[in-house]
PDB file of N, CA and C in Angstrom:
ATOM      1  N   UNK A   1      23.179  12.501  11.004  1.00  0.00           N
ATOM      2  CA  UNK A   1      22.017  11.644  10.927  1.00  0.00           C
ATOM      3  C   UNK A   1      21.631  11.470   9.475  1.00  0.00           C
ATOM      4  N   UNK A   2      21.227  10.452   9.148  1.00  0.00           N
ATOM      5  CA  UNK A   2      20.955  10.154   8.119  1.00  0.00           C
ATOM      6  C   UNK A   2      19.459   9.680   7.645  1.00  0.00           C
ATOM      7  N   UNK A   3      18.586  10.090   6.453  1.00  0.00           N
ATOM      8  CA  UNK A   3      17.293   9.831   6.990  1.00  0.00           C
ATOM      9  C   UNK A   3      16.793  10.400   5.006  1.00  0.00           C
ATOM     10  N   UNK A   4      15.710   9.066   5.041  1.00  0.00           N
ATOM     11  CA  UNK A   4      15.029   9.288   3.967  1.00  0.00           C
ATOM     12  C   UNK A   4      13.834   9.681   3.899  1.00  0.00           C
ATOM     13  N   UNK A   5      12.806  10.970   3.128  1.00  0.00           N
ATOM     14  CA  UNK A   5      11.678  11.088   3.377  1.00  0.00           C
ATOM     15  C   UNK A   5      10.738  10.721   1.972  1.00  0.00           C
ATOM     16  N   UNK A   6       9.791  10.113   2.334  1.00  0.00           N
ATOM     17  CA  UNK A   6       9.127   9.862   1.402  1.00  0.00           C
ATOM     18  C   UNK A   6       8.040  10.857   1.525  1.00  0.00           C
ATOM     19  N   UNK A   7       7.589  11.376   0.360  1.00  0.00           N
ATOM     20  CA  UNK A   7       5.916  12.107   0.448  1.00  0.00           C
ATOM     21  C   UNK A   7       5.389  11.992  -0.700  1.00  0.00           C
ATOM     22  N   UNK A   8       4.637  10.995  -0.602  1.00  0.00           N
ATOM     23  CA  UNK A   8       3.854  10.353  -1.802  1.00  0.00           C
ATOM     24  C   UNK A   8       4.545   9.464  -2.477  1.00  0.00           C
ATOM     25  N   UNK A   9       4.534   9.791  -3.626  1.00  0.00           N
ATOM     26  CA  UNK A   9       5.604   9.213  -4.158  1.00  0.00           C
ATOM     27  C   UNK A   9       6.977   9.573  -4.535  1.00  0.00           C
ATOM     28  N   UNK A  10       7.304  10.924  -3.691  1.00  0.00           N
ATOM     29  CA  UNK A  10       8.670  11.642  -4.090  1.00  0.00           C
ATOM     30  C   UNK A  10       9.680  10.998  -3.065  1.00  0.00           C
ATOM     31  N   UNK A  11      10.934  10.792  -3.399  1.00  0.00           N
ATOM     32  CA  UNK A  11      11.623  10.823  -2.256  1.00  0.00           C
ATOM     33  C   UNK A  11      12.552  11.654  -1.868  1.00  0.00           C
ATOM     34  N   UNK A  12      13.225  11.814  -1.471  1.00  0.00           N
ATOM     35  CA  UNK A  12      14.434  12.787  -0.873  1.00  0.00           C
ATOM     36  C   UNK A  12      15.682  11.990   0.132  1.00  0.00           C
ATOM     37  N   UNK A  13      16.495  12.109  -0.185  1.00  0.00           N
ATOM     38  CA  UNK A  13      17.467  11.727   0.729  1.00  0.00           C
ATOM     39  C   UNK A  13      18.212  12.548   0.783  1.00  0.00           C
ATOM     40  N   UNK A  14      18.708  12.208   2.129  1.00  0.00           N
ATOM     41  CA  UNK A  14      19.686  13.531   3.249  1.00  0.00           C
ATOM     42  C   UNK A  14      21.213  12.273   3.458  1.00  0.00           C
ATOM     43  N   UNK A  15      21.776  12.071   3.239  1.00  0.00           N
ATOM     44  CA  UNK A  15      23.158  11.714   3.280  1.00  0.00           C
ATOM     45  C   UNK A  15      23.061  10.301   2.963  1.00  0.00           C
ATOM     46  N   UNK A  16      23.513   9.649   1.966  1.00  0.00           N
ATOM     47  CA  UNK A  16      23.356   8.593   1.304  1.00  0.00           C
ATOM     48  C   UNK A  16      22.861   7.425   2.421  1.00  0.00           C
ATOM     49  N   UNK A  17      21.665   6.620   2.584  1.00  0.00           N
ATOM     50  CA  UNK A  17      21.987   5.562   2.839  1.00  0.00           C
ATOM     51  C   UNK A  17      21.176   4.580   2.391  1.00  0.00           C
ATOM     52  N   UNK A  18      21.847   3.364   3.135  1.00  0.00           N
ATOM     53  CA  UNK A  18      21.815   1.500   2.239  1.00  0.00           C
ATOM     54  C   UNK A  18      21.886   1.035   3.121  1.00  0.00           C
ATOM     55  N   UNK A  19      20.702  -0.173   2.578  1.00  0.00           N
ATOM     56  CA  UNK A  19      20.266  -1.311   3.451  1.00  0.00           C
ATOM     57  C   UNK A  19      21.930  -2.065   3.919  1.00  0.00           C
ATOM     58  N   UNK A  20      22.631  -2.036   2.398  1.00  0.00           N
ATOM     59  CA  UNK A  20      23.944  -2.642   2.373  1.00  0.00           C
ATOM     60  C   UNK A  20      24.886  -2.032   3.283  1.00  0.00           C
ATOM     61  N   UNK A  21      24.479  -1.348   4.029  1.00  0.00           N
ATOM     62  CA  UNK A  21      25.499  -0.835   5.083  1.00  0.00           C
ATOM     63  C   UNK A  21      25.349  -1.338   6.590  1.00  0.00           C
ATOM     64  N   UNK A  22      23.967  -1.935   6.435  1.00  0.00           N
ATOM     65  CA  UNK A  22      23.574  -2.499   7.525  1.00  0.00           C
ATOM     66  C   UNK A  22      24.221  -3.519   8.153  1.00  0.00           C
ATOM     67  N   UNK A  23      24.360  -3.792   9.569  1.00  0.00           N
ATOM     68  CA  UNK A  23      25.021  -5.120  10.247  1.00  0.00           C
ATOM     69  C   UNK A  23      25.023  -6.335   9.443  1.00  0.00           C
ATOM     70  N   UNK A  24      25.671  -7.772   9.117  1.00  0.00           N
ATOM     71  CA  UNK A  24      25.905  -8.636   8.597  1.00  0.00           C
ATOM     72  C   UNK A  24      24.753  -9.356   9.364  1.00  0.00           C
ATOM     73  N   UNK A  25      24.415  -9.254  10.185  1.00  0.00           N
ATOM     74  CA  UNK A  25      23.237 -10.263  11.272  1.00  0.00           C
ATOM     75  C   UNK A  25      22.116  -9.172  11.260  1.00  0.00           C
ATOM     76  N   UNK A  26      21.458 -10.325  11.380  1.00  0.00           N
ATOM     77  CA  UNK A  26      19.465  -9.513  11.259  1.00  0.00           C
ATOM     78  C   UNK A  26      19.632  -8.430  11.368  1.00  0.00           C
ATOM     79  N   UNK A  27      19.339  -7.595  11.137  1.00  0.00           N
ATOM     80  CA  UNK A  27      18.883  -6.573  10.946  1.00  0.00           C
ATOM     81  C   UNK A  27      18.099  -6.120  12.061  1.00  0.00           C
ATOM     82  N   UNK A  28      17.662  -5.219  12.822  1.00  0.00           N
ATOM     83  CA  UNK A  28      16.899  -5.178  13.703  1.00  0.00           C
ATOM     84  C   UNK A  28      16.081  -3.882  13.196  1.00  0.00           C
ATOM     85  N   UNK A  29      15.012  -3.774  13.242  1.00  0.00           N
ATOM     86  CA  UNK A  29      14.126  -2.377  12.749  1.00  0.00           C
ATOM     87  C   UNK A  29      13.167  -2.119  13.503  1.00  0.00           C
ATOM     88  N   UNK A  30      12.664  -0.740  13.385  1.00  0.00           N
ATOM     89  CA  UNK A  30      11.680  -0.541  14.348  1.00  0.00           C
ATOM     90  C   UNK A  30      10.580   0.285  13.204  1.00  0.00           C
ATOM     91  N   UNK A  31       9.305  -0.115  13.303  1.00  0.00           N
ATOM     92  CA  UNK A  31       8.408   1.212  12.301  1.00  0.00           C
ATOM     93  C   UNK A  31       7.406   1.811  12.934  1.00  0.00           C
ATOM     94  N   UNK A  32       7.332   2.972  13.599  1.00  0.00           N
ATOM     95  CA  UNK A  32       6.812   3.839  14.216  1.00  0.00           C
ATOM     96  C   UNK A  32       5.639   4.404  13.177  1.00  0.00           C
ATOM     97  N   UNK A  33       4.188   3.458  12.694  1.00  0.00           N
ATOM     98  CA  UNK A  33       3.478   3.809  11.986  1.00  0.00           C
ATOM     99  C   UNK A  33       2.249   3.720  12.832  1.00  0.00           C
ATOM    100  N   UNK A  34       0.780   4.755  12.371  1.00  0.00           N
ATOM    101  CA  UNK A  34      -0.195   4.475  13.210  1.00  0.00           C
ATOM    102  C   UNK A  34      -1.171   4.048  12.338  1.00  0.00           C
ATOM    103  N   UNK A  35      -1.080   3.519  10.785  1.00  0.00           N
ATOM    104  CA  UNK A  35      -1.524   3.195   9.650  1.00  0.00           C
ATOM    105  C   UNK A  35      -1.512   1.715   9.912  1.00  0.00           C
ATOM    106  N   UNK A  36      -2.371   0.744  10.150  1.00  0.00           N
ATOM    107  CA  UNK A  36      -2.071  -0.209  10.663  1.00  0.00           C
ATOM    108  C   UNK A  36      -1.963  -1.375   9.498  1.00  0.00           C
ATOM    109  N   UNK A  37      -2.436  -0.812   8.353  1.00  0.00           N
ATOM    110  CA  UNK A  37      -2.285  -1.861   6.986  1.00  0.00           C
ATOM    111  C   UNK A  37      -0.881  -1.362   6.867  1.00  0.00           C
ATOM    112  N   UNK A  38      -0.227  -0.074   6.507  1.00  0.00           N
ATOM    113  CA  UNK A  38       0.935   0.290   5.947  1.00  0.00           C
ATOM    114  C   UNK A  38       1.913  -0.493   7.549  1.00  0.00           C
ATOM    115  N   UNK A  39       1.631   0.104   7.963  1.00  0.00           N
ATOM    116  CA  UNK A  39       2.746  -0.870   9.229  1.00  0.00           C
ATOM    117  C   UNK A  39       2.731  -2.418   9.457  1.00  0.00           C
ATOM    118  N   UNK A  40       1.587  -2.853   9.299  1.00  0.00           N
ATOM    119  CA  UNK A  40       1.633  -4.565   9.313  1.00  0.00           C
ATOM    120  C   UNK A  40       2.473  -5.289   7.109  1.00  0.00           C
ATOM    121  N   UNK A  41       2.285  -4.116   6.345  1.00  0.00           N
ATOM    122  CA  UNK A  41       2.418  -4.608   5.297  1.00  0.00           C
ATOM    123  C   UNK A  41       4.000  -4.332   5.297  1.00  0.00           C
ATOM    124  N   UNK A  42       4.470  -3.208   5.709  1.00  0.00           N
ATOM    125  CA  UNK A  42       6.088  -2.770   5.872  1.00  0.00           C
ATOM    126  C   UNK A  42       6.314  -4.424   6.622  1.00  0.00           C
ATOM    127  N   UNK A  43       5.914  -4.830   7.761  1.00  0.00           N
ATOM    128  CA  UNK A  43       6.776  -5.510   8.491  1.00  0.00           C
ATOM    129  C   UNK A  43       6.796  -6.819   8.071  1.00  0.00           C
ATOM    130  N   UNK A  44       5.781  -7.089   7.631  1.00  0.00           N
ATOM    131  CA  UNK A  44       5.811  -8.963   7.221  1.00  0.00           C
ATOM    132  C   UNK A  44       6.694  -8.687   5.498  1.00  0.00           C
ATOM    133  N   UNK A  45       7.132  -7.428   4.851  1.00  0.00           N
ATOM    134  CA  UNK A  45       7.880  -7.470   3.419  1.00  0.00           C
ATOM    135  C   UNK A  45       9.292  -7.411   4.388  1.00  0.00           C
ATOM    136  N   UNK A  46       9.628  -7.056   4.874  1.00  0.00           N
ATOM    137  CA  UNK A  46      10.966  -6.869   5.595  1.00  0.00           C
ATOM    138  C   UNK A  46      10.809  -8.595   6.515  1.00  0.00           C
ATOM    139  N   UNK A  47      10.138  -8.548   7.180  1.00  0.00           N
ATOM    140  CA  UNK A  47      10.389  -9.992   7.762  1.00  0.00           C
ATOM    141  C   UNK A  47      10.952 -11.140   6.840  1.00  0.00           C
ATOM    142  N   UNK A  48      10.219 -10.741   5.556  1.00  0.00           N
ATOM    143  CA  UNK A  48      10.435 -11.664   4.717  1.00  0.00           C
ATOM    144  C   UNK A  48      11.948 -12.122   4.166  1.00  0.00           C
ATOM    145  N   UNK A  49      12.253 -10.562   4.083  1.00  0.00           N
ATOM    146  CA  UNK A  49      13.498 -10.613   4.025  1.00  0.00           C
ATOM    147  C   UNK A  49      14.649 -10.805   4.840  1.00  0.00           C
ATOM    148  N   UNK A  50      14.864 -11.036   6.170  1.00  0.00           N
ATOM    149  CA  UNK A  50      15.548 -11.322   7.112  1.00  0.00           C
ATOM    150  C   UNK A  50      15.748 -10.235   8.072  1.00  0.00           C
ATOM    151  N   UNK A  51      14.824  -9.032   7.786  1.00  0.00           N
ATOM    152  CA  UNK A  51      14.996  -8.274   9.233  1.00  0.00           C
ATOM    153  C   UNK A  51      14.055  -8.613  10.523  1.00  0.00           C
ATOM    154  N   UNK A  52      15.000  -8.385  11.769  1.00  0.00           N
ATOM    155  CA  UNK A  52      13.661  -8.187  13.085  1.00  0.00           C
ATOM    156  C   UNK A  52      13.305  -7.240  13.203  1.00  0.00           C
ATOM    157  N   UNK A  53      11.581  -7.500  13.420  1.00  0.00           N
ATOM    158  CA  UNK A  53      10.899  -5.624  13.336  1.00  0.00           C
ATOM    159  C   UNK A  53      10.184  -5.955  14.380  1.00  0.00           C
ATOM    160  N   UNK A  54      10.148  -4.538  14.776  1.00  0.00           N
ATOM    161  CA  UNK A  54       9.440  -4.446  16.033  1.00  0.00           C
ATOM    162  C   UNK A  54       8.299  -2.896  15.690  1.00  0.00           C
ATOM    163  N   UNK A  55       7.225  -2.815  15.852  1.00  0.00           N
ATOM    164  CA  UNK A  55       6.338  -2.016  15.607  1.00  0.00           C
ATOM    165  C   UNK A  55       6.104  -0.862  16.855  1.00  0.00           C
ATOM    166  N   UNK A  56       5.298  -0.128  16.426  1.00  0.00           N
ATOM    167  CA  UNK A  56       4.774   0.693  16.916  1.00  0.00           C
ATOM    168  C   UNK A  56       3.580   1.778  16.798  1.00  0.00           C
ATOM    169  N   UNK A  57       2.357   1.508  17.409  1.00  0.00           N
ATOM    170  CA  UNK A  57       1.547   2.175  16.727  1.00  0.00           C
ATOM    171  C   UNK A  57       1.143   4.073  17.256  1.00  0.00           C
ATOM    172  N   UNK A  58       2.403   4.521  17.927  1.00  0.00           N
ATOM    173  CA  UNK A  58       2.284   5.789  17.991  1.00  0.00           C
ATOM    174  C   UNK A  58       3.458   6.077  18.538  1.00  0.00           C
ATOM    175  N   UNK A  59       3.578   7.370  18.952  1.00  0.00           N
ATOM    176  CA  UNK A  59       5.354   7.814  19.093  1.00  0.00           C
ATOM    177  C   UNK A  59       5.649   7.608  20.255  1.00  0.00           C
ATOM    178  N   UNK A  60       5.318   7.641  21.151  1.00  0.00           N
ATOM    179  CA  UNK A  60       5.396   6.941  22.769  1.00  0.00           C
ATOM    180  C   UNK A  60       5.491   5.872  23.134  1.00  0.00           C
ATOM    181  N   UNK A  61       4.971   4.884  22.515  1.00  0.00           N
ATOM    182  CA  UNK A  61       4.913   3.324  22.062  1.00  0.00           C
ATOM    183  C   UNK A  61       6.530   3.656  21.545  1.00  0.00           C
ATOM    184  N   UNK A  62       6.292   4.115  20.521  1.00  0.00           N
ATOM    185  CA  UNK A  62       7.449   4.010  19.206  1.00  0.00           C
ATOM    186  C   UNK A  62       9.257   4.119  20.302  1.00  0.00           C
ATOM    187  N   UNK A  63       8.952   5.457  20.900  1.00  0.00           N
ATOM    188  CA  UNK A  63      10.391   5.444  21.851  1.00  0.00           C
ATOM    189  C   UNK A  63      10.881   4.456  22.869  1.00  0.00           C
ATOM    190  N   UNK A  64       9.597   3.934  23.253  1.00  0.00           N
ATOM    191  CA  UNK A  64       9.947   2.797  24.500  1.00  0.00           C
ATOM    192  C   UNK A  64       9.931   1.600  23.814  1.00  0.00           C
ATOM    193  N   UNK A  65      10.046   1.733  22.434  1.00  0.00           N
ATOM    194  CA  UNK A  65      10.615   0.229  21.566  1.00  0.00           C
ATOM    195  C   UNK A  65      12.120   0.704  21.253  1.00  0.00           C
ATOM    196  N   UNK A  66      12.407   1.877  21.107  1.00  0.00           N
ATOM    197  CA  UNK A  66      13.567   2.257  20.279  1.00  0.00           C
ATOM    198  C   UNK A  66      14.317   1.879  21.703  1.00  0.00           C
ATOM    199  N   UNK A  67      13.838   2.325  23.052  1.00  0.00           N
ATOM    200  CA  UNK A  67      15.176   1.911  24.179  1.00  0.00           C
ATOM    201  C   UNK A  67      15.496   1.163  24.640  1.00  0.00           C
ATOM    202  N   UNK A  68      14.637   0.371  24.532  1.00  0.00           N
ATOM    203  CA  UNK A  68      14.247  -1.059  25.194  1.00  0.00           C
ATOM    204  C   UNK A  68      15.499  -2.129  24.110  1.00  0.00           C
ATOM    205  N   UNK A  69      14.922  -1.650  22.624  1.00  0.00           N
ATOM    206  CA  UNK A  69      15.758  -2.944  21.315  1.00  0.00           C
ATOM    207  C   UNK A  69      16.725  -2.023  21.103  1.00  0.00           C
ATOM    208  N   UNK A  70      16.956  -1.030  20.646  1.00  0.00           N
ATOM    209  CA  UNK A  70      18.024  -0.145  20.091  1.00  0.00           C
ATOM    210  C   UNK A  70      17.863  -0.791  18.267  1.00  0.00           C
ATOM    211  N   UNK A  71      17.273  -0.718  17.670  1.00  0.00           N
ATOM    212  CA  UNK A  71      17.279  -1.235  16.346  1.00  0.00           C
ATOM    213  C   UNK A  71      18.535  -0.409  15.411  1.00  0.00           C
ATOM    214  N   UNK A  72      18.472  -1.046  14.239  1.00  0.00           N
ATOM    215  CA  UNK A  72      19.573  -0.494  13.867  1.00  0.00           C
ATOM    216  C   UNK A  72      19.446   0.661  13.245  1.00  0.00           C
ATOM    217  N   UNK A  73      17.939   0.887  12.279  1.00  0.00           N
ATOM    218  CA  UNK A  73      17.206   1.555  11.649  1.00  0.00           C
ATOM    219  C   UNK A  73      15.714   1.617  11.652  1.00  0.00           C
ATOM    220  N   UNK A  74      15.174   3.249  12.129  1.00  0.00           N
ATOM    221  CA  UNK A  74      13.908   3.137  12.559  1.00  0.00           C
ATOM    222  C   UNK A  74      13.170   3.746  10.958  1.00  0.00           C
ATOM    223  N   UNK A  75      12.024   3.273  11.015  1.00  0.00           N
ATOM    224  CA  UNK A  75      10.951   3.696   9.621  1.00  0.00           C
ATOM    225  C   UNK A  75      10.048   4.516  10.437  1.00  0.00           C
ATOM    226  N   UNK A  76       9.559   5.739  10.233  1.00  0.00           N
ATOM    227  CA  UNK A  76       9.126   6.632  11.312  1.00  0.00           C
ATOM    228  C   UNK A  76       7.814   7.563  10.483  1.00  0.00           C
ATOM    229  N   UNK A  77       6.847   7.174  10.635  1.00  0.00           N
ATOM    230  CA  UNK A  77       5.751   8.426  10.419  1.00  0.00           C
ATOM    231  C   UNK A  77       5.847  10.074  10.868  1.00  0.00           C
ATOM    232  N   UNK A  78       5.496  10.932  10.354  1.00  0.00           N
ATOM    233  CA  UNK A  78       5.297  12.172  10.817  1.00  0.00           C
ATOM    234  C   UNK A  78       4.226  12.466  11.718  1.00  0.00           C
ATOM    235  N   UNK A  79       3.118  12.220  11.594  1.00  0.00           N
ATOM    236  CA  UNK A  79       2.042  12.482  12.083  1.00  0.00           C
ATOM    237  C   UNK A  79       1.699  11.487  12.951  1.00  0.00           C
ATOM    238  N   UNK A  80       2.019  11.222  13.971  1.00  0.00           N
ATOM    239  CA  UNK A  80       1.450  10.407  14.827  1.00  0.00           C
ATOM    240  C   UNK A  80       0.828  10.623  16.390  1.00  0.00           C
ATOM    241  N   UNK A  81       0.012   9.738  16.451  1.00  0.00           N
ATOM    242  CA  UNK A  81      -1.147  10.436  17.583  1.00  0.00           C
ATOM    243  C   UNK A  81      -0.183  10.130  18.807  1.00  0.00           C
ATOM    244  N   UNK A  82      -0.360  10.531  20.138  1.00  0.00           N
ATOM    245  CA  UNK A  82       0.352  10.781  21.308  1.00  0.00           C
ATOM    246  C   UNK A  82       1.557  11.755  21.811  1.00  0.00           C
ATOM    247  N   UNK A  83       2.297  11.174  20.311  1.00  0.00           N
ATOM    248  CA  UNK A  83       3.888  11.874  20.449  1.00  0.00           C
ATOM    249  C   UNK A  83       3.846  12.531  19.101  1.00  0.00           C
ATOM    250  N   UNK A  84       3.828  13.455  18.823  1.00  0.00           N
ATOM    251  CA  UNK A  84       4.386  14.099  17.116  1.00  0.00           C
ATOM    252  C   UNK A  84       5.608  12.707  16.309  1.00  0.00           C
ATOM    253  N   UNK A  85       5.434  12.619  15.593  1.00  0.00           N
ATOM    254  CA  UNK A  85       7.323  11.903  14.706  1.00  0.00           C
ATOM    255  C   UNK A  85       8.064  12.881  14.458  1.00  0.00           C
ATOM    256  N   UNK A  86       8.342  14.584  14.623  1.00  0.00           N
ATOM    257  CA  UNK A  86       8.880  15.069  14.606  1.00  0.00           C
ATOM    258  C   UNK A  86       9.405  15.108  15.664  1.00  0.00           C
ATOM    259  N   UNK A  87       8.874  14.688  16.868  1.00  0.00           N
ATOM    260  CA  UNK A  87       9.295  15.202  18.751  1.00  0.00           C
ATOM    261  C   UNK A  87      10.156  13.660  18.639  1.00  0.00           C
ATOM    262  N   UNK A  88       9.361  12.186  18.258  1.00  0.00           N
ATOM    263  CA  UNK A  88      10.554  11.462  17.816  1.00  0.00           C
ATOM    264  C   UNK A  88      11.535  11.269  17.021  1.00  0.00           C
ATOM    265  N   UNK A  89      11.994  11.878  15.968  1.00  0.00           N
ATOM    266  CA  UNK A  89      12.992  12.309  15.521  1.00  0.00           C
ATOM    267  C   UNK A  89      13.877  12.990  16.431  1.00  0.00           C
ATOM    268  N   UNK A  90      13.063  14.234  17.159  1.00  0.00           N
ATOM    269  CA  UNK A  90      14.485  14.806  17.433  1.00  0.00           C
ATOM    270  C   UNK A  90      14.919  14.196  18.705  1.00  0.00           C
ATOM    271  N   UNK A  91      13.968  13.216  19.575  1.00  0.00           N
ATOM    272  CA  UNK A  91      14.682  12.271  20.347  1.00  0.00           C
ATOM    273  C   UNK A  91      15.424  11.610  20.237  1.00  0.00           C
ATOM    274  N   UNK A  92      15.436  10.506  19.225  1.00  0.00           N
ATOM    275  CA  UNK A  92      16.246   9.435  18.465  1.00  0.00           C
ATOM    276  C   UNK A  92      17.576  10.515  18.268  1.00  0.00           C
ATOM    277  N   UNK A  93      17.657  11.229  17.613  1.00  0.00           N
ATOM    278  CA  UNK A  93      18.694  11.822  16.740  1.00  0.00           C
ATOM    279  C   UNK A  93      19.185  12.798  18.323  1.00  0.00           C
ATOM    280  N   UNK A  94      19.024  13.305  19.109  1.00  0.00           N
ATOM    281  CA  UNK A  94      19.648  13.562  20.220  1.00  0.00           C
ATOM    282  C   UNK A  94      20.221  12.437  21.484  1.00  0.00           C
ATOM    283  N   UNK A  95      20.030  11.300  21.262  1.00  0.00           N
ATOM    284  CA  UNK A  95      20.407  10.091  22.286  1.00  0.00           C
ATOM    285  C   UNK A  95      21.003   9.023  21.580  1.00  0.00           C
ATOM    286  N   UNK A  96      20.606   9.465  20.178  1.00  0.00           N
ATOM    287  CA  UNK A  96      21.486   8.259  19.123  1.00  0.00           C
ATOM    288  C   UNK A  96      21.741   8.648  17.841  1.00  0.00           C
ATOM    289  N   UNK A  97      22.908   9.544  17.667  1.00  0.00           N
ATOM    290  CA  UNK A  97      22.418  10.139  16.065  1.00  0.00           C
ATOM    291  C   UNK A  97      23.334   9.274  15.083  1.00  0.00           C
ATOM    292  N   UNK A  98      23.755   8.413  15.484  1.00  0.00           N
ATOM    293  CA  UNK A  98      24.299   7.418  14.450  1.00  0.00           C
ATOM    294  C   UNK A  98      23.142   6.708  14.344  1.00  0.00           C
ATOM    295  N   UNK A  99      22.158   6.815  14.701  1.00  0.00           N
ATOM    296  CA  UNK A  99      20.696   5.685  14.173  1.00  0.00           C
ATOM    297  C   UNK A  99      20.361   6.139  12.717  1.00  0.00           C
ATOM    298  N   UNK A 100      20.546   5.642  11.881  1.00  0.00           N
ATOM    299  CA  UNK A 100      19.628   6.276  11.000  1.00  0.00           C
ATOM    300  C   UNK A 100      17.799   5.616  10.966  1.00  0.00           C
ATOM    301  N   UNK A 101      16.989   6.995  10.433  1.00  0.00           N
ATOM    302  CA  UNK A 101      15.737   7.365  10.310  1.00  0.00           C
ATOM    303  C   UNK A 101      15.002   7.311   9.247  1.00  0.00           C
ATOM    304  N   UNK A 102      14.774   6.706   8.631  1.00  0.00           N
ATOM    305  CA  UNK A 102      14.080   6.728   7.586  1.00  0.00           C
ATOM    306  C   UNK A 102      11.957   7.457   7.528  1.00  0.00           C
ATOM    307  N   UNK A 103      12.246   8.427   7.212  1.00  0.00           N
ATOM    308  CA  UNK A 103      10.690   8.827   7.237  1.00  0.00           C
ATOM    309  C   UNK A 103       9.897   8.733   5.796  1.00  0.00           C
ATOM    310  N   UNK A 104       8.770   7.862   6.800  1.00  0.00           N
ATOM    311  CA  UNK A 104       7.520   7.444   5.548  1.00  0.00           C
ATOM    312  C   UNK A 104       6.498   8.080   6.140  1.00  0.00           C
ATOM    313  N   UNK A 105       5.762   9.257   5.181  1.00  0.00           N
ATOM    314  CA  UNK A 105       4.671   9.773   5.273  1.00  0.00           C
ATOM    315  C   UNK A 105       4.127  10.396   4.279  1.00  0.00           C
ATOM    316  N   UNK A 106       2.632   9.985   4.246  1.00  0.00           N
ATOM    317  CA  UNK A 106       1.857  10.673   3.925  1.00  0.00           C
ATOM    318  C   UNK A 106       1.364  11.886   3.402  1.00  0.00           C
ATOM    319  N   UNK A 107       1.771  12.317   4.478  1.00  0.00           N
ATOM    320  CA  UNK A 107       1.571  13.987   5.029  1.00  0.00           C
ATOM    321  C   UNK A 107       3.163  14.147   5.114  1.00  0.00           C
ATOM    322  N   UNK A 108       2.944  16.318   5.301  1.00  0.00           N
ATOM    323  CA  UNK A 108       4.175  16.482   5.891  1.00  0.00           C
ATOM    324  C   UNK A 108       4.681  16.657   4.289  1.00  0.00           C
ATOM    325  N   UNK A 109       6.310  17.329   4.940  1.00  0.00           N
ATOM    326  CA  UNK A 109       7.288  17.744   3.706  1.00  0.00           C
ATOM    327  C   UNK A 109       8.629  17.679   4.021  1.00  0.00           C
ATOM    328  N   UNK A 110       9.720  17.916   3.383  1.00  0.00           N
ATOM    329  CA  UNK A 110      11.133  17.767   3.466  1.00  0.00           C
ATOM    330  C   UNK A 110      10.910  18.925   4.671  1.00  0.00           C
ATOM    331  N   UNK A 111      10.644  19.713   4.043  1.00  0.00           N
ATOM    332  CA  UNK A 111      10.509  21.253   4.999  1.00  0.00           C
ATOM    333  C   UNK A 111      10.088  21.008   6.147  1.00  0.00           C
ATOM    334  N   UNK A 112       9.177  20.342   6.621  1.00  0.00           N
ATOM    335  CA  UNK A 112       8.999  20.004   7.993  1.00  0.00           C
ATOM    336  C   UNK A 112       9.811  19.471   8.686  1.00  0.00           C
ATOM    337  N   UNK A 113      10.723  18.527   8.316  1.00  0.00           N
ATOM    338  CA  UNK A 113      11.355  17.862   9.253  1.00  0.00           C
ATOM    339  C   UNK A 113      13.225  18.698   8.767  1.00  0.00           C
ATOM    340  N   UNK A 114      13.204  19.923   7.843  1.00  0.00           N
ATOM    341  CA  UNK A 114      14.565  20.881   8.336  1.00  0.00           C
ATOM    342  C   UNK A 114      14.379  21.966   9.227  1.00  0.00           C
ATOM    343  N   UNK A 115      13.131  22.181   9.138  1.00  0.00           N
ATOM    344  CA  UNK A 115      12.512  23.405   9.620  1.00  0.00           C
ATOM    345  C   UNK A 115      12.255  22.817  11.761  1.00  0.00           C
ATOM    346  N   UNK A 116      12.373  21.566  11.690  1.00  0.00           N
ATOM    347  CA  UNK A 116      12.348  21.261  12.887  1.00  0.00           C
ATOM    348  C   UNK A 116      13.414  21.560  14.209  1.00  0.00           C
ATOM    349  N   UNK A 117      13.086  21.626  15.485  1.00  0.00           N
ATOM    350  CA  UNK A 117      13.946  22.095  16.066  1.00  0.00           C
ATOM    351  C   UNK A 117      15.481  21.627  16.135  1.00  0.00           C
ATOM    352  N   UNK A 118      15.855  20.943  15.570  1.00  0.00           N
ATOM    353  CA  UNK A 118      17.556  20.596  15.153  1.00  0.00           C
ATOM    354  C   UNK A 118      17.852  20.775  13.989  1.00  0.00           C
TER     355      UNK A 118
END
């Protein structure tokens, strides 16, 4: 699995990845945010650019978008109300671990999401 974390302004990446690796046709994305400026502002900069996004404003929401579209690459909060983004992570990455994950948060640390149950 492959997956970027942002915290603050640091980033971290766990096994190289690029937009440029992505399918030749739209793009399909999903962003599992409950920040509703940061999730409406992620999706209309990516729209802009030729991906389809599909939102989500909590992690339960967030999974029954991921099964329903299968996107190619999900943008995923940590902290989210209903479902943890750690309990979706390790869903996604147990039913699809060629998805890659990209995590944007706030909160939270690299350490949280190695220290998680996978």
């Amino acid at each position: 699995m492959r997956y970027l974390f942002k915290s603050n302004t640091t980033f971290f990446l766990q096994e190289n990845i690029s937009m440029k690796s992505l399918p030749p046709s739209s793009p399909v994305l999903l962003t599992i945010e409950d920040d509703s400026l940061l999730r409406s502002t992620l999706t209309t900069y990516l729209v802009r650019y030729g991906y389809t996004m599909f939102e989500a404003e909590n992690g339960q929401q967030g999974l029954e978008l991921f099964n329903r579209h299968k996107p190619d690459v999900v943008l995923l909060d940590l902290r989210l109300p209903i479902l943890d983004g750690l309990d979706v992570l390790y869903t996604i990455h147990t039913s699809s671990p060629e998805t890659p994950v990209i995590i944007v948060s706030g909160m939270g640390t690299f350490e949280d999401v190695k220290s998680s149950r996978w």
